[in-house]
N, C-alpha and C. Protein backbone atom coordinates (compact mmCIF):
# COMPACT_ATOMS: atom_id res chain seq x y z
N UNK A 1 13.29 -95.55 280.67
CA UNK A 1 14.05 -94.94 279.61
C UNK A 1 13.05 -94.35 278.62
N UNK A 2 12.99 -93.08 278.23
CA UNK A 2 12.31 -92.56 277.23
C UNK A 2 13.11 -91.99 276.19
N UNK A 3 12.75 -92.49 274.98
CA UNK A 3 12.96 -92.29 273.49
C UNK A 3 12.34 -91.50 272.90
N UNK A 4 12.77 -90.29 272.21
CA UNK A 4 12.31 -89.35 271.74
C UNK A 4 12.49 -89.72 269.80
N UNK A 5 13.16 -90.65 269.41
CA UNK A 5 13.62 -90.63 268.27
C UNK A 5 13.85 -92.33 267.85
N UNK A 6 14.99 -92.18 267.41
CA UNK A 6 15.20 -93.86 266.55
C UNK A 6 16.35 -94.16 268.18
N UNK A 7 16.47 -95.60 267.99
CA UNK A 7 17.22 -96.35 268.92
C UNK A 7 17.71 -97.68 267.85
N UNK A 8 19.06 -97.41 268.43
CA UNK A 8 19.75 -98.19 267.27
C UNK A 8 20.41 -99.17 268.41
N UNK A 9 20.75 -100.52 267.90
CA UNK A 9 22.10 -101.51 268.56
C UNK A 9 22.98 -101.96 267.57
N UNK A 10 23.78 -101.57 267.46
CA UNK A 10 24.90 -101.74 266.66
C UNK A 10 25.16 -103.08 267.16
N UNK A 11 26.04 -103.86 265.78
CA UNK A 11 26.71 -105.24 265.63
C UNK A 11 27.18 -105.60 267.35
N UNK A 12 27.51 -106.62 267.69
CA UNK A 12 27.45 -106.76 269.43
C UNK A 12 27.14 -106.19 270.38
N UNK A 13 26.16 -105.14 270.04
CA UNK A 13 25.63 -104.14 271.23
C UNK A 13 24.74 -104.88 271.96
N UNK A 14 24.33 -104.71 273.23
CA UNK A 14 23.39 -105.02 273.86
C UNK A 14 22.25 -104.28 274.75
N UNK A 15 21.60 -104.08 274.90
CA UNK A 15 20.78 -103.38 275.88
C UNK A 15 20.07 -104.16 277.17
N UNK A 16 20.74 -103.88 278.11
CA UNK A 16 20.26 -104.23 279.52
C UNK A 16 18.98 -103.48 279.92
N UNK A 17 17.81 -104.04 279.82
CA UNK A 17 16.74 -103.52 280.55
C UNK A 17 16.18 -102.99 281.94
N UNK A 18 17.41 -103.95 282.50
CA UNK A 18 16.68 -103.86 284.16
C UNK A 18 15.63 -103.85 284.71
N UNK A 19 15.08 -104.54 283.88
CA UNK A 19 13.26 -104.72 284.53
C UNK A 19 12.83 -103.27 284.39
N UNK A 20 13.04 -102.12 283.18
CA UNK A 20 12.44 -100.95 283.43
C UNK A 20 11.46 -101.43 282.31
N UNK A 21 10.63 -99.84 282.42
CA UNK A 21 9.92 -99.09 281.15
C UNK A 21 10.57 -98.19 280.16
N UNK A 22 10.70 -98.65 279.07
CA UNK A 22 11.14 -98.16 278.00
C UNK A 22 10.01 -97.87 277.09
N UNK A 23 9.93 -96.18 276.75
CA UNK A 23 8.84 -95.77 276.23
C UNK A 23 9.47 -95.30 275.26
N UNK A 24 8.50 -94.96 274.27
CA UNK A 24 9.06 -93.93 272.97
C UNK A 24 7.64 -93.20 272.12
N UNK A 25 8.17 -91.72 272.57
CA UNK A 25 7.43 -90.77 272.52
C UNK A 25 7.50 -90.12 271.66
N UNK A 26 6.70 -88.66 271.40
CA UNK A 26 7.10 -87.34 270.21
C UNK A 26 6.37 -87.45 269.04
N UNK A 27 6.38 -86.22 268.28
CA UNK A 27 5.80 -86.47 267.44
C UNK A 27 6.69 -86.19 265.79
N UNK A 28 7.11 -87.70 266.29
CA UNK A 28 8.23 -88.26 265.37
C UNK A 28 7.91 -89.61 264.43
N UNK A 29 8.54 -90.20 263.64
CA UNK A 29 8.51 -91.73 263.67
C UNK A 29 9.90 -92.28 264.07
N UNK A 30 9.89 -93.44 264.65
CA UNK A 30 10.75 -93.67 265.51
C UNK A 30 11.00 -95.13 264.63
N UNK A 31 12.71 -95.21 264.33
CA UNK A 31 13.11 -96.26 263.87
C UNK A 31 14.08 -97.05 264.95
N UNK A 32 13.57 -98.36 265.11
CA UNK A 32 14.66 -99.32 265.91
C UNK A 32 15.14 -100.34 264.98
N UNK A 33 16.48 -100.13 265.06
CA UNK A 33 17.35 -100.88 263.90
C UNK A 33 18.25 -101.75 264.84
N UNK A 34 18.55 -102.90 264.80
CA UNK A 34 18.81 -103.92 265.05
C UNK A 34 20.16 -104.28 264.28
N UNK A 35 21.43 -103.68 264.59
CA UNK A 35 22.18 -104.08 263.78
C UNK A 35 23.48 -105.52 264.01
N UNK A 36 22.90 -106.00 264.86
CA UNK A 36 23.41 -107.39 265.43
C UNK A 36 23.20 -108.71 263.73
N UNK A 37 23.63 -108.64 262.92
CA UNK A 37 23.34 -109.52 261.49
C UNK A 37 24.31 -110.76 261.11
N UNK A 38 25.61 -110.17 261.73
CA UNK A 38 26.54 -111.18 262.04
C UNK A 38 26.17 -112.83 262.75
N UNK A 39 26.25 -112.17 263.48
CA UNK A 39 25.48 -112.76 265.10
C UNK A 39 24.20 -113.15 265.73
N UNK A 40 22.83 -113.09 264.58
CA UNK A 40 21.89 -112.78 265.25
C UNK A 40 21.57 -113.02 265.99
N UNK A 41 20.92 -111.93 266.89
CA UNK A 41 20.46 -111.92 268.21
C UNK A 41 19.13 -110.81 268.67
N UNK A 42 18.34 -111.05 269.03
CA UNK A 42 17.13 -110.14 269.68
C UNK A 42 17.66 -109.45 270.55
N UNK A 43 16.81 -108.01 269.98
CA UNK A 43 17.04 -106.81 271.15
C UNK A 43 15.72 -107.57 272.49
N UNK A 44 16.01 -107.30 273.56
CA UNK A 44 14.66 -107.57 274.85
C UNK A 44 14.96 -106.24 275.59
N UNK A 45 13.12 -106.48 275.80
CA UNK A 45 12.73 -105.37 276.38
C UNK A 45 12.40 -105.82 277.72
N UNK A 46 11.59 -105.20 278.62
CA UNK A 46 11.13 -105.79 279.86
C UNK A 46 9.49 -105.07 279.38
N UNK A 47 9.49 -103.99 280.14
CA UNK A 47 7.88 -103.28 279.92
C UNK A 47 8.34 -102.26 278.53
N UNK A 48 7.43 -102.65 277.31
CA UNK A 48 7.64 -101.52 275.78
C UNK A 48 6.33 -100.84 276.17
N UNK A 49 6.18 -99.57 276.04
CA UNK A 49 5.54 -98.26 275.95
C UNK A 49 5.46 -97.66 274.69
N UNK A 50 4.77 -97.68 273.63
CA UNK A 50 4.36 -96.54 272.67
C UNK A 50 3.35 -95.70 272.67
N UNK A 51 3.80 -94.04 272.82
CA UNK A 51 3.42 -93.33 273.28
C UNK A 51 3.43 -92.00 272.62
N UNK A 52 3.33 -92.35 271.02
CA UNK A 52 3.90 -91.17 270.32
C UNK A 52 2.82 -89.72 270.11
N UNK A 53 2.65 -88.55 270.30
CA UNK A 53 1.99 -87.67 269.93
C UNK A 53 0.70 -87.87 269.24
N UNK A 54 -0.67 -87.41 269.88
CA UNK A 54 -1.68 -87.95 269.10
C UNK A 54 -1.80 -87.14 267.80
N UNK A 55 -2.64 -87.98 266.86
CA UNK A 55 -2.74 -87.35 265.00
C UNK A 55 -4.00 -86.82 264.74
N UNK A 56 -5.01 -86.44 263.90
CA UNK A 56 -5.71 -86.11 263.30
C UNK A 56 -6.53 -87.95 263.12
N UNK A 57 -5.57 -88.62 262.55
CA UNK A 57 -6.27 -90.15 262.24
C UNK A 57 -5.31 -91.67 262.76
N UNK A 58 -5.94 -92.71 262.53
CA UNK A 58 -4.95 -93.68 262.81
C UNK A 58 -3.99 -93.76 261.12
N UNK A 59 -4.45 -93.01 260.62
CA UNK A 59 -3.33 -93.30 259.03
C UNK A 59 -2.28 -92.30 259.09
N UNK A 60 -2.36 -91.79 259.94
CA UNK A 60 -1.10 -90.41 259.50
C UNK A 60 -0.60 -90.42 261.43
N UNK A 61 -0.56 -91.36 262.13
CA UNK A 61 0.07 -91.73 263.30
C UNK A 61 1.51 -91.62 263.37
N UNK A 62 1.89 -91.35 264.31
CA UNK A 62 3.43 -91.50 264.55
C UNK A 62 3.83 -92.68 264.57
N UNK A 63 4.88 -93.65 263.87
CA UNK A 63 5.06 -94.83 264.06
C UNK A 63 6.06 -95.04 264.77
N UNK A 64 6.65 -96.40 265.34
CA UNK A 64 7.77 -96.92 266.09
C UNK A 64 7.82 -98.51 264.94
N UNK A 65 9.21 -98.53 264.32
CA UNK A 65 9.38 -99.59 263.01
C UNK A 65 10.62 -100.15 263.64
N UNK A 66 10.59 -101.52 263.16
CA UNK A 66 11.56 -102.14 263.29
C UNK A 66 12.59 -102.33 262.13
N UNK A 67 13.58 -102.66 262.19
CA UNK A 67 14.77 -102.49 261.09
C UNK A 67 15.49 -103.44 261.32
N UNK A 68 16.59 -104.39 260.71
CA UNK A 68 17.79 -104.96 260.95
C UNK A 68 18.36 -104.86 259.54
N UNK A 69 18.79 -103.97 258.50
CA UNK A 69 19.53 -104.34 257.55
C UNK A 69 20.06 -105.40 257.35
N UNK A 70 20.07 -106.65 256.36
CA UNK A 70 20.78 -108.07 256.13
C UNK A 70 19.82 -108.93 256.78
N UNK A 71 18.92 -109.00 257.72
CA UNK A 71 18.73 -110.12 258.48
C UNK A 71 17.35 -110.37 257.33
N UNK A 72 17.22 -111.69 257.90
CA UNK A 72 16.13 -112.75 257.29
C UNK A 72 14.78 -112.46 257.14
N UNK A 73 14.58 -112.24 256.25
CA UNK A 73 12.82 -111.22 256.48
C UNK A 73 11.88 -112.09 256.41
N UNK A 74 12.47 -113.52 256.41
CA UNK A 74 11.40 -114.77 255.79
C UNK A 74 11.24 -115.36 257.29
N UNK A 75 9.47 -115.58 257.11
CA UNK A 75 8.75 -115.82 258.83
C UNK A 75 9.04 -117.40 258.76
N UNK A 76 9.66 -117.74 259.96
CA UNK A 76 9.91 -118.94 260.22
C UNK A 76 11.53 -119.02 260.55
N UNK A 77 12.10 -118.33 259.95
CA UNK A 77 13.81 -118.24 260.11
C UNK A 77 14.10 -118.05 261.37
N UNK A 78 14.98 -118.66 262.18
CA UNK A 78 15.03 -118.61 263.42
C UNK A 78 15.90 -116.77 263.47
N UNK A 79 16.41 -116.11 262.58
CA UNK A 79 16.79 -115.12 262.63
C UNK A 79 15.73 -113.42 262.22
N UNK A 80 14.71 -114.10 261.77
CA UNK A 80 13.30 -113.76 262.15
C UNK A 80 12.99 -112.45 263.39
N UNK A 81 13.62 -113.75 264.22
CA UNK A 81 13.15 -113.30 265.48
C UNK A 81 14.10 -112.13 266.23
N UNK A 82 12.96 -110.39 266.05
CA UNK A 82 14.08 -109.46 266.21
C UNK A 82 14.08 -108.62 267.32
N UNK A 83 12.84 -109.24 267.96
CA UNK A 83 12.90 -108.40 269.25
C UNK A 83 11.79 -109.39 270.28
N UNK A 84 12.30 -109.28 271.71
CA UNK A 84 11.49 -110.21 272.80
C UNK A 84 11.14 -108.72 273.61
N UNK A 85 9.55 -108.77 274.26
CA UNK A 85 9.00 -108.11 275.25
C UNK A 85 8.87 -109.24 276.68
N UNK A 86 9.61 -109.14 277.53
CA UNK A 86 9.79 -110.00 278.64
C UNK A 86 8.18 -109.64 279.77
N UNK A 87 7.61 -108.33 279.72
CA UNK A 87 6.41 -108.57 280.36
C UNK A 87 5.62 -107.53 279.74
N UNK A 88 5.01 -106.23 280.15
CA UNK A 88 4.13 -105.61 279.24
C UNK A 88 4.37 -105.16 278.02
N UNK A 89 3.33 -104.91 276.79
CA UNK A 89 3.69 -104.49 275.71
C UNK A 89 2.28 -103.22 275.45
N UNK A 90 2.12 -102.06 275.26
CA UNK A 90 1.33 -101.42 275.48
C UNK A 90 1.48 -100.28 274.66
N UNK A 91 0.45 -100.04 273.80
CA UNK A 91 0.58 -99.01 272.61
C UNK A 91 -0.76 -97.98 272.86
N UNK A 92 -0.34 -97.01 273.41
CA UNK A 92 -1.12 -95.82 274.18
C UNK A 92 -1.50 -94.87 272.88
N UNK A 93 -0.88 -94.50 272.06
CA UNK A 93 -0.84 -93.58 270.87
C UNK A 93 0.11 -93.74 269.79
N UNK A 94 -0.49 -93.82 268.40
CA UNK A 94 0.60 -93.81 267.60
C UNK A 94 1.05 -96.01 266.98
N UNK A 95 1.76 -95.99 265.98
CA UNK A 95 1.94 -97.07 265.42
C UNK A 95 3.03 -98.00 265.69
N UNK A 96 2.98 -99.63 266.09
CA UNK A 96 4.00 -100.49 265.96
C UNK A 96 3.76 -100.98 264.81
N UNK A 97 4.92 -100.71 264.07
CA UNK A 97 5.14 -101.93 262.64
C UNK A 97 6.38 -102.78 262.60
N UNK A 98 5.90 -104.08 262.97
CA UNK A 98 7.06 -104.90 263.18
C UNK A 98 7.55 -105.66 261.65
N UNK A 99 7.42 -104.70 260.72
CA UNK A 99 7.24 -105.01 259.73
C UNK A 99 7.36 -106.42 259.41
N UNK A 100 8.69 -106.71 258.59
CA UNK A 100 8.64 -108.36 258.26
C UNK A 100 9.03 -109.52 259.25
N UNK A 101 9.45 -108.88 261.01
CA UNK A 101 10.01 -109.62 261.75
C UNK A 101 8.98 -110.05 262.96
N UNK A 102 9.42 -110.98 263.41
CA UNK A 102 8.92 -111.55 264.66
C UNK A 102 9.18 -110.74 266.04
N UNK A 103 8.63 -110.40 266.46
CA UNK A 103 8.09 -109.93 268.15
C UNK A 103 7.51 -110.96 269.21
N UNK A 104 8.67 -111.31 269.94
CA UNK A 104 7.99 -112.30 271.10
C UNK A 104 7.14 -111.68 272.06
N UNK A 105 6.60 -112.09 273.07
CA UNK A 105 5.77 -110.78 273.64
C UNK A 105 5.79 -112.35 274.71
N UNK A 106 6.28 -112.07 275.64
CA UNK A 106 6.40 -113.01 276.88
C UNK A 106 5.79 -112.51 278.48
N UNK A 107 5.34 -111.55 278.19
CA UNK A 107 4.20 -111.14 279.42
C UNK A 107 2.76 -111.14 279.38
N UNK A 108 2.04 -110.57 279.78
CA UNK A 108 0.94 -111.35 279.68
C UNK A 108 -0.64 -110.45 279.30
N UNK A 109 0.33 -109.29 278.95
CA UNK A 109 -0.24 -107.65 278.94
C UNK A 109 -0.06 -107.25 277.24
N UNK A 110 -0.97 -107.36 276.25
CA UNK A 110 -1.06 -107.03 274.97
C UNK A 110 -2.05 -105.85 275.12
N UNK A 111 -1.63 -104.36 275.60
CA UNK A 111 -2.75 -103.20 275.68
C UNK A 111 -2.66 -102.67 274.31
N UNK A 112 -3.63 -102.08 273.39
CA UNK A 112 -3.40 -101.60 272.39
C UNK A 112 -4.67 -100.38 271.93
N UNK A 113 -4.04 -99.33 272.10
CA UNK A 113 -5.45 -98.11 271.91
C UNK A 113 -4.85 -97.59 270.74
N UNK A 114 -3.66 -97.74 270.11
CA UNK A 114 -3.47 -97.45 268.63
C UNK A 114 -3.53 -98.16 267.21
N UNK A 115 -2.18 -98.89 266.60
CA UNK A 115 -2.55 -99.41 265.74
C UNK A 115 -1.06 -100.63 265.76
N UNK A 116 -1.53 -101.68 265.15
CA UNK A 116 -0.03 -102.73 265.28
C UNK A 116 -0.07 -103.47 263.81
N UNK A 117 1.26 -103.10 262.83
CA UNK A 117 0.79 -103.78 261.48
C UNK A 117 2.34 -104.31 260.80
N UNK A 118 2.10 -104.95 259.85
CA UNK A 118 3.24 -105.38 258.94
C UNK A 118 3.44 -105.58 257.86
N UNK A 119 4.22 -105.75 257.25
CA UNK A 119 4.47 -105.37 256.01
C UNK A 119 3.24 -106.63 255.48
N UNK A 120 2.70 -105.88 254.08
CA UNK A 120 1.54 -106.62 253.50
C UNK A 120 1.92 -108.15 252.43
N UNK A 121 3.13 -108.04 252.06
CA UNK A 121 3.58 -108.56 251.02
C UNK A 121 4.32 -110.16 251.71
N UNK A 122 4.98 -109.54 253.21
CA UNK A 122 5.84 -110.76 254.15
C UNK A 122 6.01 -110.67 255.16
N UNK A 123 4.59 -110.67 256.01
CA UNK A 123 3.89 -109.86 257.04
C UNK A 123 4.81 -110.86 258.49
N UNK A 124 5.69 -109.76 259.32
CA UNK A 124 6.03 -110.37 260.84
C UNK A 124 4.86 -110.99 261.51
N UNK A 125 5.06 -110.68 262.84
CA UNK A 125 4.04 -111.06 263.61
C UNK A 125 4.47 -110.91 265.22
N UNK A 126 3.53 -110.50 265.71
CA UNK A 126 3.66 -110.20 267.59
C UNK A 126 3.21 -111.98 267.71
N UNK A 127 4.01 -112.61 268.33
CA UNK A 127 4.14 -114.32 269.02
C UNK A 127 3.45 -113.74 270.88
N UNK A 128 2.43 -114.46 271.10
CA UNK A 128 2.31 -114.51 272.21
C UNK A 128 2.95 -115.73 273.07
N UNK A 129 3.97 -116.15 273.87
CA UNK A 129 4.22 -117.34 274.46
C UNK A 129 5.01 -117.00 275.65
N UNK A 130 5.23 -118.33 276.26
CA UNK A 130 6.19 -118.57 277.53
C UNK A 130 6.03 -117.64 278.23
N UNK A 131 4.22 -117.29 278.25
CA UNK A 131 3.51 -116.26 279.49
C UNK A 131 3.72 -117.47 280.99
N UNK A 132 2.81 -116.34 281.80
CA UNK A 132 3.03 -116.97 282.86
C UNK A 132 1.62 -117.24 283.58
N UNK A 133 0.53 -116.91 282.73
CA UNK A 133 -0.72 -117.29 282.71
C UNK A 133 -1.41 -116.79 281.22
N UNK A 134 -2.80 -116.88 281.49
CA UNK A 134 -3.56 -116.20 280.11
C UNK A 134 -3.09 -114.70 279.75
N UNK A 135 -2.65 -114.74 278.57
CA UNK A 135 -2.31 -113.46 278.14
C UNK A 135 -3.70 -112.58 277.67
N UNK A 136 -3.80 -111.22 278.00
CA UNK A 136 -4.94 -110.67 277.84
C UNK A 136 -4.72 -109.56 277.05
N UNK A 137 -5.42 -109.24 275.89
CA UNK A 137 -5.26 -108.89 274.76
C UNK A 137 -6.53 -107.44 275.05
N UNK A 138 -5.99 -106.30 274.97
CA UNK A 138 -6.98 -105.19 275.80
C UNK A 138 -6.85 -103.89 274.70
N UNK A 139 -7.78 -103.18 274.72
CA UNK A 139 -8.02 -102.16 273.71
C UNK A 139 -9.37 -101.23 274.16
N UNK A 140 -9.10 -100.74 273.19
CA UNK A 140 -10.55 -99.20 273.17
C UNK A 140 -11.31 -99.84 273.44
N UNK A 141 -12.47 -99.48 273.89
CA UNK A 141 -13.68 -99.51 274.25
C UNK A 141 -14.76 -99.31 273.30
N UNK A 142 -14.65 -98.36 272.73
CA UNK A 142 -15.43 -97.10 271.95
C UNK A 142 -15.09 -97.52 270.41
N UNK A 143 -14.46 -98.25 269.88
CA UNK A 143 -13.72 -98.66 268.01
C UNK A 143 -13.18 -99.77 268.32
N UNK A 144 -12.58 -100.53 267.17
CA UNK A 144 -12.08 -102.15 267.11
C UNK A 144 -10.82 -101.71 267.00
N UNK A 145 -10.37 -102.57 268.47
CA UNK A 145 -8.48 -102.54 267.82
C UNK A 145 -7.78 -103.03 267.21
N UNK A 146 -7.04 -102.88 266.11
CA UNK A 146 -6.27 -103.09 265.06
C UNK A 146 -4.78 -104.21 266.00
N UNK A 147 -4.93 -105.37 266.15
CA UNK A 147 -3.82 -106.07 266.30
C UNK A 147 -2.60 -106.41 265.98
N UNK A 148 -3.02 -106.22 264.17
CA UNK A 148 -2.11 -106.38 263.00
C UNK A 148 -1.96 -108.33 263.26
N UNK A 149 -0.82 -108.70 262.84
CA UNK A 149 -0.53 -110.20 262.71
C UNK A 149 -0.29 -110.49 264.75
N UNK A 150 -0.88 -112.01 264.62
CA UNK A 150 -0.95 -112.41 266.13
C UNK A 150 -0.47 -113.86 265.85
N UNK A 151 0.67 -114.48 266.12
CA UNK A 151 0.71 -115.81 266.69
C UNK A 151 0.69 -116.44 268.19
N UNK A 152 -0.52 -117.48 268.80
CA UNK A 152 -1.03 -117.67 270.17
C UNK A 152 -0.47 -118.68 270.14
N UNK A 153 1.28 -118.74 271.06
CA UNK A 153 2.02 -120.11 270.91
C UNK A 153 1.98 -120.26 272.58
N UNK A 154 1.13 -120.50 273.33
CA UNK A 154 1.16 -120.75 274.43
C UNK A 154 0.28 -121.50 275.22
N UNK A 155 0.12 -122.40 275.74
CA UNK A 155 -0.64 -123.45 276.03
C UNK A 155 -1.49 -122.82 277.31
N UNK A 156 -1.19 -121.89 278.12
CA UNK A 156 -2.26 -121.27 278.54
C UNK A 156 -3.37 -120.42 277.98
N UNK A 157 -3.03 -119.95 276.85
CA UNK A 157 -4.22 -119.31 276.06
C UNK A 157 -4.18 -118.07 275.82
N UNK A 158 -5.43 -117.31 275.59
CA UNK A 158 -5.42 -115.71 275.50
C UNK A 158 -6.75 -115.42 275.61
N UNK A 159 -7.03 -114.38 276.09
CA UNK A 159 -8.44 -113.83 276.49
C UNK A 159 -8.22 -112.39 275.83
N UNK A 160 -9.20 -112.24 274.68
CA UNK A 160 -9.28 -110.59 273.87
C UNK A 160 -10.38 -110.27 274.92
N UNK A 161 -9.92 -109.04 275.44
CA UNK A 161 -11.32 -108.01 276.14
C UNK A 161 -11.44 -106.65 275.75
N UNK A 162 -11.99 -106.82 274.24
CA UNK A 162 -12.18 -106.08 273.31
C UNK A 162 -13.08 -106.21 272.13
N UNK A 163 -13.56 -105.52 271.79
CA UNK A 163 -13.68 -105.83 270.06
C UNK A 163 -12.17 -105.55 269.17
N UNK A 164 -11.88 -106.93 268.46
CA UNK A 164 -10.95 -106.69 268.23
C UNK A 164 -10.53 -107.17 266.74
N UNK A 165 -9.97 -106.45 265.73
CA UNK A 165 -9.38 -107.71 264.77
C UNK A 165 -7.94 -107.57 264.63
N UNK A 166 -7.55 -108.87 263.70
CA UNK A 166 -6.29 -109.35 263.27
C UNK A 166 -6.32 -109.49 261.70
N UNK A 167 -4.79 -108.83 261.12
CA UNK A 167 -4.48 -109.19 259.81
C UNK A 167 -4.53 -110.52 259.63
N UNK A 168 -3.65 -111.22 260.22
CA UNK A 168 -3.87 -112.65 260.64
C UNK A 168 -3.70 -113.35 262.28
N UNK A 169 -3.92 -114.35 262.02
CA UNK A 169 -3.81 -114.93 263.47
C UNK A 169 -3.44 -116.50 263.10
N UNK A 170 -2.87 -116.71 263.65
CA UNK A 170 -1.92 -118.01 264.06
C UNK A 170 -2.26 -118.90 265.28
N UNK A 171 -3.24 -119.95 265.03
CA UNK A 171 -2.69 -120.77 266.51
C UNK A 171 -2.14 -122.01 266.98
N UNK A 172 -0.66 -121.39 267.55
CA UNK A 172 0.09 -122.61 267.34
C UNK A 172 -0.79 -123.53 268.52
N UNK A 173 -0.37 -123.03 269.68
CA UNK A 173 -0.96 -123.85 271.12
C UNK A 173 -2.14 -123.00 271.40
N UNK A 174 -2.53 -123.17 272.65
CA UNK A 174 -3.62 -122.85 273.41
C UNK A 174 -5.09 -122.71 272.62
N UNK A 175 -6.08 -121.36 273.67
CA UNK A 175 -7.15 -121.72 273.13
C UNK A 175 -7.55 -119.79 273.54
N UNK A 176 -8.04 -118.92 272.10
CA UNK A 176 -8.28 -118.01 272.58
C UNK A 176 -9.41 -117.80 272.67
């Protein structure tokens, strides 16, 4: 599935993945709003793709933001939690800001050649867990990749094969 723009789920909507790739492209910023607040519930992905139009710099990037109007912006709230990646998560060009919410990331593939950040004031966080071995944390070659916030809740671990930093980092389990 490719996204050219914002992707919305309205109050009981759901999105069936089917084990695809869901990318989101253009040289746009791309808002995903989460409007399940009643009810909360996580949008899941299978394989996420960001892929937006390259920029001049990493500050003036195309972004892909997360949204839920009403929901809990405070980290720890089990309603927090606003979106699950079931296996790759991979940012080719352009920005993820998961701003104040939680991102599970349950595969085992953290690629990142752009930029991943959150709000500064009540910063989310990409959760690495309930992989299915060492999750491997991969980036440029050539510059340090920007992670943004990382929690390592998985008792198999994580291997960065990168130069890499983090706004913060979290470790609940394992050993990176």
């Amino acid at each position: 599935v490719n996204i050219g723009g914002d992707f919305t789920i309205a109050d009981g909507g759901t999105y069936d993945h089917d084990e695809n790739t869901t990318t989101f492209f253009g040289n746009q910023n791309s808002l995903i709003t989460i409007g399940n607040t009643t009810t909360p519930e996580y949008l899941t992905f299978y394989d996420l793709v960001i892929d937006k139009t390259p920029t001049s710099s990493k500050s003036t990037a195309w972004s892909v933001t997360l949204s839920s109007p009403g929901r809990s912006e405070t980290a720890g709230v089990a309603a927090n939690h606003l979106m699950t990646i079931e296996n790759d998560f991979t940012i080719n060009e352009g920005k993820f800001n998961y701003y104040r919410y939680k991102t599970r990331l349950e595969g085992n593939n953290y690629t990142n050649y752009g930029t991943s950040l959150g709000d500064a004031t009540n910063t989310g966080r990409i959760t690495l867990e309930n992989g299915t071995g060492a999750f491997q944390l991969t980036g440029s070659t050539s510059s340090t990749t920007e992670f943004g916030d990382v929690e390592l809740n998985d008792t198999d671990g994580a291997t960065l094969n990168t130069n890499g930093s983090f706004n913060g980092f979290i470790l609940t389990a394992g050993v990176m």
